[in-house]
Protein backbone atom coordinates (compact mmCIF):
# COMPACT_ATOMS: atom_id res chain seq x y z
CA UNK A 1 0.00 0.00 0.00
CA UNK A 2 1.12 3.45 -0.68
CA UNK A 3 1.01 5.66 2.93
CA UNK A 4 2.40 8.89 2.08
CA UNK A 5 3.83 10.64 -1.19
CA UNK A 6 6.29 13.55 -1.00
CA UNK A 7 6.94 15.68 -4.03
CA UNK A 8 5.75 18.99 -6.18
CA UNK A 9 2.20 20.22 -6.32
CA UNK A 10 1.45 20.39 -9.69
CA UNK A 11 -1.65 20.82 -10.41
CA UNK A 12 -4.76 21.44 -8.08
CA UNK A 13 -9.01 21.24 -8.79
CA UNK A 14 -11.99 20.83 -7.07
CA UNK A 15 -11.52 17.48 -6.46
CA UNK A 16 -8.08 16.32 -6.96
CA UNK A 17 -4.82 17.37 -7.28
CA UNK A 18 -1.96 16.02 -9.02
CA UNK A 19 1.94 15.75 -6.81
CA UNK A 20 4.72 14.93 -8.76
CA UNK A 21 6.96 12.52 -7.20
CA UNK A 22 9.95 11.96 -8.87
CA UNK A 23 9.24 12.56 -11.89
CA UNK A 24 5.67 10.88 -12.04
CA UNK A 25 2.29 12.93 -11.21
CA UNK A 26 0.03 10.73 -8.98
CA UNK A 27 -3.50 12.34 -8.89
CA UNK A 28 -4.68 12.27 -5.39
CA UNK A 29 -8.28 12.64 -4.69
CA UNK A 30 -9.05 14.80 -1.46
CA UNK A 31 -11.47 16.47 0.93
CA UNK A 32 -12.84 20.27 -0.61
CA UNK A 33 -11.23 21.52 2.96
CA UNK A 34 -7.99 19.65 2.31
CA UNK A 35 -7.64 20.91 -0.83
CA UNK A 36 -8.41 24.46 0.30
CA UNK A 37 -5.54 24.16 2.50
CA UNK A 38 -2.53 23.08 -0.31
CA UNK A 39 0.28 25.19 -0.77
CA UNK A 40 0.66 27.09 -3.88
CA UNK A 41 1.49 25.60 -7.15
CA UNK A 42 4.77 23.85 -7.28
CA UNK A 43 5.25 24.23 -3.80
CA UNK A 44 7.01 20.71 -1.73
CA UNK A 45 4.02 19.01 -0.49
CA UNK A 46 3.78 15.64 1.34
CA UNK A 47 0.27 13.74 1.95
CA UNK A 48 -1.14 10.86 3.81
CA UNK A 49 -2.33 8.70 0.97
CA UNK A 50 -4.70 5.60 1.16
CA UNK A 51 -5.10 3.45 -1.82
CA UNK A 52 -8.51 2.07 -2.75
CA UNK A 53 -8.44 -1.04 -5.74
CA UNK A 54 -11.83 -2.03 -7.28
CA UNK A 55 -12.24 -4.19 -10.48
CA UNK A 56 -11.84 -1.35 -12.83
CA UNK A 57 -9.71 1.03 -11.25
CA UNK A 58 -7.01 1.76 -8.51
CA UNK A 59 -7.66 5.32 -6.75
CA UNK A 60 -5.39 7.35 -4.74
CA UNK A 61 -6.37 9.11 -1.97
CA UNK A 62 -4.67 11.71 0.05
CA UNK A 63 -5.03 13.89 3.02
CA UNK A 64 -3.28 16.03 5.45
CA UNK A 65 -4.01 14.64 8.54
CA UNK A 66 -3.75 11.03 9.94
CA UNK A 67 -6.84 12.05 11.51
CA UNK A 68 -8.31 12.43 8.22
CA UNK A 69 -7.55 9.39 6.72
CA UNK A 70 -8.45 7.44 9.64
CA UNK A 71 -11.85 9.14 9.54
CA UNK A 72 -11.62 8.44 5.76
CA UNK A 73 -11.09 4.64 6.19
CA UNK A 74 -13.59 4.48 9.44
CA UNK A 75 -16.29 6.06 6.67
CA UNK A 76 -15.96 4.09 4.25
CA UNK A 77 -16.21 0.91 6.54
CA UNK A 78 -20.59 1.64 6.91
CA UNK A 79 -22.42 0.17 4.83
CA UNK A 80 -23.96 1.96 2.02
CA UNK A 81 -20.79 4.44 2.43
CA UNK A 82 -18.56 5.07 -0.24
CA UNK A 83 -15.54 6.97 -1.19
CA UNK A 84 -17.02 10.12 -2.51
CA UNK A 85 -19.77 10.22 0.69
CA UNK A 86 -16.83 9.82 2.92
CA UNK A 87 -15.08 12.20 1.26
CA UNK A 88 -18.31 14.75 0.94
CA UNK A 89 -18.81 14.34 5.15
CA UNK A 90 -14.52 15.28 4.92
CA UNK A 91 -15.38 18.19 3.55
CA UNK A 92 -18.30 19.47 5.21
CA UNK A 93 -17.00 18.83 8.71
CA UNK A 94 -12.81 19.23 9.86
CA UNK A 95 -11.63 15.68 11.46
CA UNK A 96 -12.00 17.08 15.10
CA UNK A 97 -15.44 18.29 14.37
CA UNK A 98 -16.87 15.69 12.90
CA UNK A 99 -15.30 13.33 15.86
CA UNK A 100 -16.92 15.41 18.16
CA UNK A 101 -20.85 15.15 15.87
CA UNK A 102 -20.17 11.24 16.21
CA UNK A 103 -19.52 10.73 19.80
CA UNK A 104 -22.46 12.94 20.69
CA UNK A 105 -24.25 10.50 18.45
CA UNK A 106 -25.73 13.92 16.45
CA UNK A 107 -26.89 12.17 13.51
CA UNK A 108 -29.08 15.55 12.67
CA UNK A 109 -25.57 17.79 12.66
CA UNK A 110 -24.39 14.64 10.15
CA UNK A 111 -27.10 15.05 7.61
CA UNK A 112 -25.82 18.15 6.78
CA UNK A 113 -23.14 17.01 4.96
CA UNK A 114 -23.71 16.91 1.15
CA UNK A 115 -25.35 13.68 -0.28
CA UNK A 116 -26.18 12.27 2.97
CA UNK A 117 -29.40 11.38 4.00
CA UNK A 118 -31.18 10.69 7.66
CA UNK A 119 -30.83 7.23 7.03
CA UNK A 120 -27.46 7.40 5.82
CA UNK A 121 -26.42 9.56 9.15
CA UNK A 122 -28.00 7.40 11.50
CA UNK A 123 -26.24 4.31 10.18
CA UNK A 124 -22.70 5.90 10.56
CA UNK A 125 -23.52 7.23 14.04
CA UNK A 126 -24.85 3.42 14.69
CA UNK A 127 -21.43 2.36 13.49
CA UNK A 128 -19.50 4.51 14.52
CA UNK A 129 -20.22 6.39 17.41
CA UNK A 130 -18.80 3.40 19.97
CA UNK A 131 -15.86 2.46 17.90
CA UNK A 132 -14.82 5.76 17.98
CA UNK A 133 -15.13 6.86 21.22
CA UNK A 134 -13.51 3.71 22.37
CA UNK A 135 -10.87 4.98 20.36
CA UNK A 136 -10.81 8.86 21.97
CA UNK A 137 -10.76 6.82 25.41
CA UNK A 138 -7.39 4.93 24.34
CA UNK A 139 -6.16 8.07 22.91
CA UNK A 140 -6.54 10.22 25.72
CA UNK A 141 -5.37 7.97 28.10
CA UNK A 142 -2.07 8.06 26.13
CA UNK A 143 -2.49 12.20 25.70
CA UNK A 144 -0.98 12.81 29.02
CA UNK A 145 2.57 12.29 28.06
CA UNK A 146 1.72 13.95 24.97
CA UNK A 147 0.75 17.55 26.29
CA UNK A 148 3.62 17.83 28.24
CA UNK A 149 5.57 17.23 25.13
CA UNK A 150 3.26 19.88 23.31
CA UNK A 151 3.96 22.44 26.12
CA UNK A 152 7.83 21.96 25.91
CA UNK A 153 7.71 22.47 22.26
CA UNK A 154 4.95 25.32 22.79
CA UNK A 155 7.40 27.18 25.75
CA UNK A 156 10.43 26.60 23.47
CA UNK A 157 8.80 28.00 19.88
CA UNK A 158 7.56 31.34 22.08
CA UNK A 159 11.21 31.72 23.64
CA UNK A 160 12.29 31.50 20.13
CA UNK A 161 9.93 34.28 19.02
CA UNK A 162 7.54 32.49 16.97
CA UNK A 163 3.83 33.61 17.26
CA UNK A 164 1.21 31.81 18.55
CA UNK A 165 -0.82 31.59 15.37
CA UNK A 166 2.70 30.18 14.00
CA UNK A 167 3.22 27.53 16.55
CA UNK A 168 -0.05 26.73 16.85
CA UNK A 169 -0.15 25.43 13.31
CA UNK A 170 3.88 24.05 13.58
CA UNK A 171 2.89 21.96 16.02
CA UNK A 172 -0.52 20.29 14.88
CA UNK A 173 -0.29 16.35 14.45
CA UNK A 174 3.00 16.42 15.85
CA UNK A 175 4.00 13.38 18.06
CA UNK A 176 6.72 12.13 18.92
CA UNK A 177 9.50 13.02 21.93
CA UNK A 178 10.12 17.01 22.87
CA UNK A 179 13.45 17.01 20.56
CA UNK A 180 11.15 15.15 16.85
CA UNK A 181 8.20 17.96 17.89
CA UNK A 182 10.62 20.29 17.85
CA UNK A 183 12.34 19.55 14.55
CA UNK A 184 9.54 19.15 12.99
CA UNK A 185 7.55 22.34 13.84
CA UNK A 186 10.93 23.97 12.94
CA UNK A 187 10.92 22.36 9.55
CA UNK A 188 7.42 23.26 9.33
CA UNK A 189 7.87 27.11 10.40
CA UNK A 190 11.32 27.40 8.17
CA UNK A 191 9.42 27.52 4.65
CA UNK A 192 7.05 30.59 6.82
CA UNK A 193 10.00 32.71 7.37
C-alpha cells in the first residue's frame, strides 16, 4: 500500500490534485477543505495517501491529517458508504469536528453534509459512534505524556519568538518526543519565514 507521497504540487481542482513525485504525477483525490488548504502551485508538499483497488480502477487518496484518513477509512467501513460520501462528510465537517458530531451521536448535525441522508447519518452514528469513542478513550489515556511534550515544544517555539498563530499550526499532528516535535515544527515554520 502506498502511505504517504512527498513531491511537487502540480496541479490542483476541485476534487483532486496532481503531486509529482519523482518525476511521475500521482493524482490524489481529497477532501474540498484539504484541498483548500494546499500550498501554492509547485510548492514541496507531502500527503497521507490511502489506496482504494476495485475491479476497474485503482484510486489514490490523500489527506493532510492522519486524523483524516483514519476518519476516511472508518467512513468508508458503513455500509452503504462510499468513497465520494466519505469524502463529501470530509469536507463538510474538519476531522475534530466531525469526531466530536459522532460521539455525541448527532446524527441531525451529520445530515448536513452533502449527499447524505437521515438514514445514511443514522447508520454511521450506529457504526461509529462506539468504535470511535472507544478509540478517543485509548487516545486520551495516552495524551498525558503527549501535552507535556506539546507544552515543551509550545514554551520553546515562544522563547524563540515564533507567534502563537505560527506555533499553533507548527505543532498540529505532531508526536513524537520534545526534541522530533521540535524539529519538525521547525521544519514546518522554516518555509514561513
Amino acid at each position: 500500500m502506498i502511505a504517504q507521497l512527498s513531491g511537487r504540487l502540480l496541479l490542483k481542482d476541485k476534487s483532486s490534485c496532481v503531486l509529482e513525485v519523482g518525476g511521475v504525477g500521482f493524482e490524489l483525490q481529497m477532501s474540498a477543505s484539504a484541498l483548500a488548504a494546499l500550498p501554492a502551485l509547485d510548492a514541496p508538499l507531502t500527503l497521507l495517501t490511502y489506496l482504494q483497488v476495485s475491479d476497474d480502477a485503482l484510486t489514490l487518496y490523500g489527506f493532510l491529517s492522519d486524523a483524516e484518513r483514519h476518519l476516511f477509512r472508518e467512513l468508508i467501513g458503513v455500509s452503504k458508504v462510499g468513497s465520494k460520501l466519505a469524502l463529501g462528510v470530509l469536507s463538510a465537517f474538519p476531522p475534530d469536528q466531525l469526531q466530536a458530531i459522532l460521539a455525541a451521536a448527532d446524527a441531525k448535525r451529520l445530515a448536513e453534509a452533502p449527499g447524505i441522508g437521515k438514514k445514511t447519518a443514522e447508520r454511521i452514528v450506529l457504526e461509529l459512534a462506539d468504535k470511535l469513542a472507544s478509540a478517543e478513550n485509548d487516545a486520551k489515556t495516552l495524551a498525558s505524556g503527549t501535552e507535556s511534550v506539546q507544552s515543551e515544544a509550545h514554551r520553546a517555539l515562544a522563547q524563540m519568538g515564533f507567534s502563537e498563530t505560527e506555533i499553533d499550526l507548527a505543532l498540529r499532528d505532531q508526536s513524537g518526543s520534545v526534541e522530533q516535535v521540535l524539529t519538525a515544527a521547525l521544519q514546518s515554520l522554516g518555509g514561513h519565514l
